[in-house]
Protein backbone atom coordinates (compact mmCIF):
# COMPACT_ATOMS: atom_id res chain seq x y z
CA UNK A 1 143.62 47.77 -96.83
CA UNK A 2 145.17 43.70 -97.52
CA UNK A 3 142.88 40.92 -97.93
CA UNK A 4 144.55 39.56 -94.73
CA UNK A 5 144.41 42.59 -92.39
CA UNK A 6 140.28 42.42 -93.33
CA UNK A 7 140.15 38.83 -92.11
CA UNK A 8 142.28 39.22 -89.27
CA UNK A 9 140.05 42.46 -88.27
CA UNK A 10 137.11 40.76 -89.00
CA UNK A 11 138.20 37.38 -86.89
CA UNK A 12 138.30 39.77 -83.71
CA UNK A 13 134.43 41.06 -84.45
CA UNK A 14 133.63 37.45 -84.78
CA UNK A 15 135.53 37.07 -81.19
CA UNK A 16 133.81 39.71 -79.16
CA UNK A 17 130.22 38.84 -80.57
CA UNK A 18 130.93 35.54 -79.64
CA UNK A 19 132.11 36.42 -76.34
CA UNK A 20 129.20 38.31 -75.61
CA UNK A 21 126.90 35.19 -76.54
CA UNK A 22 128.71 33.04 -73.61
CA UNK A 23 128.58 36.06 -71.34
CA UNK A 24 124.72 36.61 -71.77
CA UNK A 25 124.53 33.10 -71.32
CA UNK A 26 126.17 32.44 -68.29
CA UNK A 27 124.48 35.78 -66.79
CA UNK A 28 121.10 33.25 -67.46
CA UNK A 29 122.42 30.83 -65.73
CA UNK A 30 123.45 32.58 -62.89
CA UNK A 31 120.04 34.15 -61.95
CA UNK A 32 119.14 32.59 -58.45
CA UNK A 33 115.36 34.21 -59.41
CA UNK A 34 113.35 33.50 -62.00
CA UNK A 35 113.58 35.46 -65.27
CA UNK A 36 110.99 38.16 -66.10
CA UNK A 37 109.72 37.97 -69.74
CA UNK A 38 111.60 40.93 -70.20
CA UNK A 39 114.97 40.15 -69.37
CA UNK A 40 114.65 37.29 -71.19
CA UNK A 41 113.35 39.08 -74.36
CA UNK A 42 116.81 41.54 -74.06
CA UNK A 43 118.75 37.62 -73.25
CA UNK A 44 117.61 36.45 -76.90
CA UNK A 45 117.50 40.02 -79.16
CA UNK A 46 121.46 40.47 -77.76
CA UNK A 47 121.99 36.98 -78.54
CA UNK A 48 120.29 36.89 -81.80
CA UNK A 49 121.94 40.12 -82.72
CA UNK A 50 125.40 38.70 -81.72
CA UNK A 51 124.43 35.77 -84.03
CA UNK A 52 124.02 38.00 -86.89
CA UNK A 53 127.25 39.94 -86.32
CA UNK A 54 128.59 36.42 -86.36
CA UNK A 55 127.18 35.66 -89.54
CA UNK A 56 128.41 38.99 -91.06
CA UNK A 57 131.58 38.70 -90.06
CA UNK A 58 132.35 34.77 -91.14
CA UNK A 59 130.73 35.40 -94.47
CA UNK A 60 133.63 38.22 -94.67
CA UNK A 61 136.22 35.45 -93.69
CA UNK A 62 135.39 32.19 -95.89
CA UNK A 63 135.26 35.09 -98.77
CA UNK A 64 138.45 36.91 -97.53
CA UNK A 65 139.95 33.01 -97.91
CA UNK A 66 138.88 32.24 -101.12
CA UNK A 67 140.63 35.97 -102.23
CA UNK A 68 143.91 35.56 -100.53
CA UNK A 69 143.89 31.57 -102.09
CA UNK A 70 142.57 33.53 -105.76
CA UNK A 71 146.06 35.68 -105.18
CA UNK A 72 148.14 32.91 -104.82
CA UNK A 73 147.27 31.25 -107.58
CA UNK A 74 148.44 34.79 -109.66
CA UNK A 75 144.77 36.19 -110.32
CA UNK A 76 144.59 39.67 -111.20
CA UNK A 77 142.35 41.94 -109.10
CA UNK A 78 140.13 42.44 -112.60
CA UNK A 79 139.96 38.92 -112.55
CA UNK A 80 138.90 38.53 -108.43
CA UNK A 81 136.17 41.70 -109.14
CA UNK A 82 134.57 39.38 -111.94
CA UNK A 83 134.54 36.44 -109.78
CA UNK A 84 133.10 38.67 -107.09
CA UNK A 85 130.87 39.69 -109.75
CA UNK A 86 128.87 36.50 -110.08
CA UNK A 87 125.72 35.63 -108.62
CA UNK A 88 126.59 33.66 -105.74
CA UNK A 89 129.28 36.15 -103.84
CA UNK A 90 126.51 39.04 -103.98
CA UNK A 91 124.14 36.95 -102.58
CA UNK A 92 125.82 36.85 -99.59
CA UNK A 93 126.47 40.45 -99.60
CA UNK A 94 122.53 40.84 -100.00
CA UNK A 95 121.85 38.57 -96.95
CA UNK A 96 125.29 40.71 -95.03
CA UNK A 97 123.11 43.70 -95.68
CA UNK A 98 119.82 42.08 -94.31
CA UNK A 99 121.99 40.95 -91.27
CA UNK A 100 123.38 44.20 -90.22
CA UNK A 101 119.94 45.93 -90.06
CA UNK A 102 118.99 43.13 -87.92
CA UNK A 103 122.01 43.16 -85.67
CA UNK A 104 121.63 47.21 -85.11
CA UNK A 105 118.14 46.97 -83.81
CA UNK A 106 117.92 43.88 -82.14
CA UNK A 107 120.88 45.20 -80.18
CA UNK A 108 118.74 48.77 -79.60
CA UNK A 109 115.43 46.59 -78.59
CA UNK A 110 117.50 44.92 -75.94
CA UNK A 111 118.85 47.78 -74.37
CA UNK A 112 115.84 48.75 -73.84
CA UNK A 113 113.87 45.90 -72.81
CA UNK A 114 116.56 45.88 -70.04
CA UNK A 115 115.14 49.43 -68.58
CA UNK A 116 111.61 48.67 -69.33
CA UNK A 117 110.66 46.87 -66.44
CA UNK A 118 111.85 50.18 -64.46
CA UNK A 119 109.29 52.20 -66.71
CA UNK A 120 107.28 53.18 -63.61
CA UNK A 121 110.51 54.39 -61.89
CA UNK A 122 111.12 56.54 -64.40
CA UNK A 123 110.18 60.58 -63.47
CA UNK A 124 107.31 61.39 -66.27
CA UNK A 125 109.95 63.56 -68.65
CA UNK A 126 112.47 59.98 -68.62
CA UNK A 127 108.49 58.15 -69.00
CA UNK A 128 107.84 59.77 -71.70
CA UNK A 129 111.07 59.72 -73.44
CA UNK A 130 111.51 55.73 -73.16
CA UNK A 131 108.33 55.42 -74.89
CA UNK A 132 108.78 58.00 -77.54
CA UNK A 133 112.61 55.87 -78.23
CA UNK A 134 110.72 52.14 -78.35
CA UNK A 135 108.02 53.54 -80.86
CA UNK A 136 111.05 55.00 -82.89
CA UNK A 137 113.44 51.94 -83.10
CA UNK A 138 110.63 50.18 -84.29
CA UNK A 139 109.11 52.58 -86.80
CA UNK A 140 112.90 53.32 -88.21
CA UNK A 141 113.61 49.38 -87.49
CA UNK A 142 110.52 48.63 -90.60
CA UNK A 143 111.74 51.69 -92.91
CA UNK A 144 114.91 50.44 -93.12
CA UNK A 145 114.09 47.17 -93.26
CA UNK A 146 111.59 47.82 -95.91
CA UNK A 147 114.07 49.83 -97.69
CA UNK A 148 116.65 47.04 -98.13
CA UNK A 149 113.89 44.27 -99.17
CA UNK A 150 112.04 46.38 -102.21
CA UNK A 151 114.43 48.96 -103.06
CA UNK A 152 115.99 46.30 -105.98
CA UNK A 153 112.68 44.63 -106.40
CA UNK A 154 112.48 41.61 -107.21
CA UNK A 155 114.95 40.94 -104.49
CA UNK A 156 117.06 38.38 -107.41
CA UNK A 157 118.06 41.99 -108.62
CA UNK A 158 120.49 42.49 -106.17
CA UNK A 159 122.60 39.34 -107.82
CA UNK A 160 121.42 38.76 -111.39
CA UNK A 161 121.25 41.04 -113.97
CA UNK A 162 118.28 39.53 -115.90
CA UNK A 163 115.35 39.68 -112.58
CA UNK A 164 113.59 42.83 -114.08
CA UNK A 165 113.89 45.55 -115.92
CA UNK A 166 117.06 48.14 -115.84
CA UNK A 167 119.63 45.75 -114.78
CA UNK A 168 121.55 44.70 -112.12
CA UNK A 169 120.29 47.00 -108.84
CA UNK A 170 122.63 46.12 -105.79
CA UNK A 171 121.82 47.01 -102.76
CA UNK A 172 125.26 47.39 -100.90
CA UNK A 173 126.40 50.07 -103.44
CA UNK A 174 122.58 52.16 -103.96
CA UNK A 175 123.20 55.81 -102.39
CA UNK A 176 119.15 56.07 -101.73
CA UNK A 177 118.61 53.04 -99.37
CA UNK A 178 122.79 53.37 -97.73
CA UNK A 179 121.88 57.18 -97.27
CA UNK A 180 118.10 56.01 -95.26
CA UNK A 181 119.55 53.56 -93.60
CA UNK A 182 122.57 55.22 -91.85
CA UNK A 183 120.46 58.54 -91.17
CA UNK A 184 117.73 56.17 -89.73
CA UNK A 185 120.18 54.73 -87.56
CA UNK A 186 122.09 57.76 -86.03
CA UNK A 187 118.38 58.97 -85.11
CA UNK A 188 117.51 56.36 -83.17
CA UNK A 189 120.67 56.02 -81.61
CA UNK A 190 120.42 59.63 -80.67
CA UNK A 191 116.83 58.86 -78.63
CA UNK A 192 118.19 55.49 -77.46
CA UNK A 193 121.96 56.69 -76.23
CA UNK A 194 119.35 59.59 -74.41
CA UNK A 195 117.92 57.45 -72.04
CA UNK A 196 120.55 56.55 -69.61
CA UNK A 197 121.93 60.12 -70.25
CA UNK A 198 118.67 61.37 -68.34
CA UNK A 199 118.33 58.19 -66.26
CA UNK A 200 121.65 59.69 -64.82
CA UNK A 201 120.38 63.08 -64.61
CA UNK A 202 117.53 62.23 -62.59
CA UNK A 203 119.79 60.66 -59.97
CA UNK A 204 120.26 63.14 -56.58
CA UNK A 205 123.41 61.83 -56.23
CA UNK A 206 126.24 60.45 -59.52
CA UNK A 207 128.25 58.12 -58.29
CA UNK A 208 131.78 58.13 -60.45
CA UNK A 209 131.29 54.65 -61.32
CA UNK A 210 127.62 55.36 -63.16
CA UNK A 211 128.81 58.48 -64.63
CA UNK A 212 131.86 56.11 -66.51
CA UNK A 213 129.13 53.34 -67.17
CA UNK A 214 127.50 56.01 -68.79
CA UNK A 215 130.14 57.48 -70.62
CA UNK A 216 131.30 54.41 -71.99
CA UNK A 217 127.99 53.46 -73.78
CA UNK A 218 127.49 56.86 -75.16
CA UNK A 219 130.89 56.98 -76.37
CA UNK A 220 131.12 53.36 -78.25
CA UNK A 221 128.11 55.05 -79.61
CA UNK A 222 129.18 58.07 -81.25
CA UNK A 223 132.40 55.76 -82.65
CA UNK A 224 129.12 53.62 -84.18
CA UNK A 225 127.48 56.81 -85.90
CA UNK A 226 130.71 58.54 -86.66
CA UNK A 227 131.92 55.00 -88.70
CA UNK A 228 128.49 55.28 -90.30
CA UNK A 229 128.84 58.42 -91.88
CA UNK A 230 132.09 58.29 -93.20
CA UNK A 231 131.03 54.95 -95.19
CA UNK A 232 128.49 57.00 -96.74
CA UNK A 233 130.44 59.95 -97.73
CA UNK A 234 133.70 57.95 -98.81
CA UNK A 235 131.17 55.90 -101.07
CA UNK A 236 129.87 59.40 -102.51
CA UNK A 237 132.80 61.20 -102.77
CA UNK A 238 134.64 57.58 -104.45
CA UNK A 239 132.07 57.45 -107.04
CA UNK A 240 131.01 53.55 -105.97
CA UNK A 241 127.55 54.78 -105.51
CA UNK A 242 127.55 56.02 -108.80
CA UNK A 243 128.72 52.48 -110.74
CA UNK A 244 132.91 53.50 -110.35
CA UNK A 245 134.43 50.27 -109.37
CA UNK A 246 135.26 49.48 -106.07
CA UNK A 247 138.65 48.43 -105.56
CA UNK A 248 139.48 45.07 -103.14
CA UNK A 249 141.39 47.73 -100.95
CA UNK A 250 138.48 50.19 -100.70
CA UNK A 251 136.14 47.25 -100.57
CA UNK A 252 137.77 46.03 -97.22
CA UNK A 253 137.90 49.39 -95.62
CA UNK A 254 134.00 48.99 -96.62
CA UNK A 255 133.66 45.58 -94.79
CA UNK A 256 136.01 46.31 -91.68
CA UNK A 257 133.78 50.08 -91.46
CA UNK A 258 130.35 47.69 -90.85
CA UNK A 259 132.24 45.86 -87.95
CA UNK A 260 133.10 48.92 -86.36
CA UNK A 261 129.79 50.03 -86.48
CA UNK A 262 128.25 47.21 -85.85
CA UNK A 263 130.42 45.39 -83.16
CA UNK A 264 130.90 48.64 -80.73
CA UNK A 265 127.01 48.98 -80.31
CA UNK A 266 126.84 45.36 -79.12
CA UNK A 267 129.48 46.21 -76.57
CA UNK A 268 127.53 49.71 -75.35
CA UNK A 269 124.02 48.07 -75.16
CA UNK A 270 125.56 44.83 -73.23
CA UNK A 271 127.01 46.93 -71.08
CA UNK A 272 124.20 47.08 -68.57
CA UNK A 273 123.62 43.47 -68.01
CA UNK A 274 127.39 42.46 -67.53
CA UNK A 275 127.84 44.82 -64.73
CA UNK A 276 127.33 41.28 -62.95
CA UNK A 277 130.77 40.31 -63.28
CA UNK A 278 132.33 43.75 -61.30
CA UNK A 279 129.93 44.03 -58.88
CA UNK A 280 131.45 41.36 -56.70
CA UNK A 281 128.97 39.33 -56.24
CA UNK A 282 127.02 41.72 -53.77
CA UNK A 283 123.03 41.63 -52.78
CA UNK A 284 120.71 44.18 -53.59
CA UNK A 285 118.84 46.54 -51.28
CA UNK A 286 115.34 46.52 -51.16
CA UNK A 287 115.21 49.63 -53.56
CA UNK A 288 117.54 47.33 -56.05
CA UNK A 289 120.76 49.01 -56.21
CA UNK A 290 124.01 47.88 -54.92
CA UNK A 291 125.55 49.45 -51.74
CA UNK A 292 122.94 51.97 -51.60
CA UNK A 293 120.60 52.23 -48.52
CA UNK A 294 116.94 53.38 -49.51
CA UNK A 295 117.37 55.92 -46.92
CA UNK A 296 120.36 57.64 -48.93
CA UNK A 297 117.96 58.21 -51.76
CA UNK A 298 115.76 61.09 -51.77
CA UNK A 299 112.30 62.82 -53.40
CA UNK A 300 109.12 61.21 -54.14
CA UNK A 301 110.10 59.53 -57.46
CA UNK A 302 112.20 56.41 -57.59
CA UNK A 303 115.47 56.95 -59.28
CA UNK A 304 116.41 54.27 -61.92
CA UNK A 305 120.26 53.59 -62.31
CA UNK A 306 121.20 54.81 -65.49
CA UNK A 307 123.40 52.18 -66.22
CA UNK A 308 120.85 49.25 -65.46
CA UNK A 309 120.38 47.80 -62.58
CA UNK A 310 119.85 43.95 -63.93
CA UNK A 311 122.01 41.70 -61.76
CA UNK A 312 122.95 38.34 -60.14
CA UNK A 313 120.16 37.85 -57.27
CA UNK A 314 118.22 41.16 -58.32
CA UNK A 315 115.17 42.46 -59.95
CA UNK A 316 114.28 45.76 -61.94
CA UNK A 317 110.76 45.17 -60.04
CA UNK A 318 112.62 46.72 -56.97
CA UNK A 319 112.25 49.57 -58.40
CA UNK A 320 108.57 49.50 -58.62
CA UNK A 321 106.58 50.74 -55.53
CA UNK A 322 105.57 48.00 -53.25
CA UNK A 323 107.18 44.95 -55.42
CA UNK A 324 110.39 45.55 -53.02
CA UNK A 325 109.39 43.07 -50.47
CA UNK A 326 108.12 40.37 -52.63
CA UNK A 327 111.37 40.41 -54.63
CA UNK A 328 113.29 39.94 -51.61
CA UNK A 329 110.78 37.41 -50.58
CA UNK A 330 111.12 35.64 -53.72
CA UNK A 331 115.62 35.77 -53.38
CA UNK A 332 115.12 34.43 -49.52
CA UNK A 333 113.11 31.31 -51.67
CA UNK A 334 115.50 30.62 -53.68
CA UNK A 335 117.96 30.54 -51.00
CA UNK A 336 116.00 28.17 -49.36
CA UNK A 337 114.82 30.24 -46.18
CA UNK A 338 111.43 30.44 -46.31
């Protein structure tokens, strides 16, 4: 792949994740009831995690400039791997590496910090899934983590030669701690990408619209974990695990790889919070779902919408036995009617 066909793929990453910023934003600012704690906790790990991606995907641009301006001057490629060589360009690769972990689960934590305040909607199989998937993504969340910070210990390792003993030890190219962290990742995914599988199973009745919703996250999914994989076998099977060097072509199929992984799952687990802006602007019944009569549902359990049911003017505590009425209390407030 060119130099320039990286930074233009890269410049549309840095688009959407910044798109996704204003859109969480203006969602904020459009609530006519006051934020719970947890949908402002999903607000700032989407928005933190967009930040990241942000940061990835700029540090990929600036150096993707200084290349193409290295190429114009008549540089050979030896001569660019050298320079990318040095201490300061694999710092930033270090601190890329750092920011994708944190831009894969901050995005998982606020997917599900948008269905937790519908945890006692949930029927107990759905119950007891969500809380085996939080305790997960933040057990896998701290291996990985972990894995990245003291697998080239000291960190310095991971951009000068002379930090400790045996070298050199970089991070982005290690098969160990690439191998943990993609397997890590697919797992969780799995148990996270489950929940509004069975959140739609649950349902008496499937709409067509939830069963797309639903379709689409799961499937920007599977494009995450399928990228994921094939980074890790083309880096086996290329030998760049194994100290073969890593041509600029190869090395920006690498970079544009982590933005499809990492860009896709911001999409999937946004999803659910910018139904907002399709749903027309319509109110909620008092069981929280749009154009949905509480009498149409039926069985003991409240049914959660797998797709979320966060909104402009609603509240996942209408799902919650007996909070119905105070939600819709607290809208008619707002509105300036009681």
């Amino acid at each position: 792949m060119k130099t320039s066909t990286m930074v233009a793929v890269e410049a549309v990453g840095l688009t959407i994740s910044a798109i996704l910023i204003i859109l969480r934003v203006v969602i904020l600012f459009r609530r006519r009831v006051c934020l719970t704690t947890l949908e402002l906790l999903s607000a700032i790990c989407m928005i933190v995690a967009c930040l990241c991606t942000i940061f990835i995907m700029g540090s990929w641009v600036n150096q993707g400039g200084t290349i193409l301006r290295w190429i114009s001057e008549g540089k050979t490629e030896a001569q660019i791997r050298a320079k990318l060589s040095t201490p300061e360009p694999l710092k930033i690769v270090y601190a890329v590496d750092i920011a994708t972990i944190f831009a894969l689960w901050l995005s998982k934590a606020s997917f599900l910090a948008s269905y937790a305040p519908a945890y006692r909607g949930f029927e107990p199989r759905l119950r007891a899934l969500f809380a085996i998937t939080i305790g997960i993504t933040a057990v896998t969340f701290c291996a990985s983590f972990g894995m990245f910070t003291f697998y080239c210990y000291p960190i310095e390792k991971n951009w000068h030669p002379h930090a400790g003993p045996g070298g050199i030890c970089i991070i982005a190219v290690a098969f160990a701690p690439l191998v943990t962290a993609c397997v890590l990742n697919v797992f969780t995914d799995f148990f996270v990408l489950a929940v509004p599988i069975f959140a739609l199973l649950q349902l008496p009745r499937r709409s067509r619209t939830q069963r797309y919703g639903v379709a689409t996250i799961v499937a920007l999914g599977v494009i995450s974990v399928i990228v994921s994989f094939y980074r890790i076998i083309d880096a086996k099977v290329g030998g760049y695990t194994d100290g073969q060097f890593l041509t600029l072509a190869k090395r920006n199929v690498h970079i544009v790889g982590t933005m499809v992984m990492v860009v896709p799952v911001l999409v999937a687990f946004s999803l659910p919070n910018l139904r907002v802006f399709w749903r027309g602007g319509k109110e909620p019944g008092a069981n929280g779902y749009y154009g949905q009569r509480s009498e149409e549902r039926s069985g003991p359990t409240p049914q959660v919408d797998p797709r979320g049911v966060i909104g402009d003017g609603d509240s996942y505590h209408n799902l919650v036995p007996g909070n119905s009425m105070k939600a819709d209390a607290i809208i008619m407030h707002h509105r300036g009617r009681v």
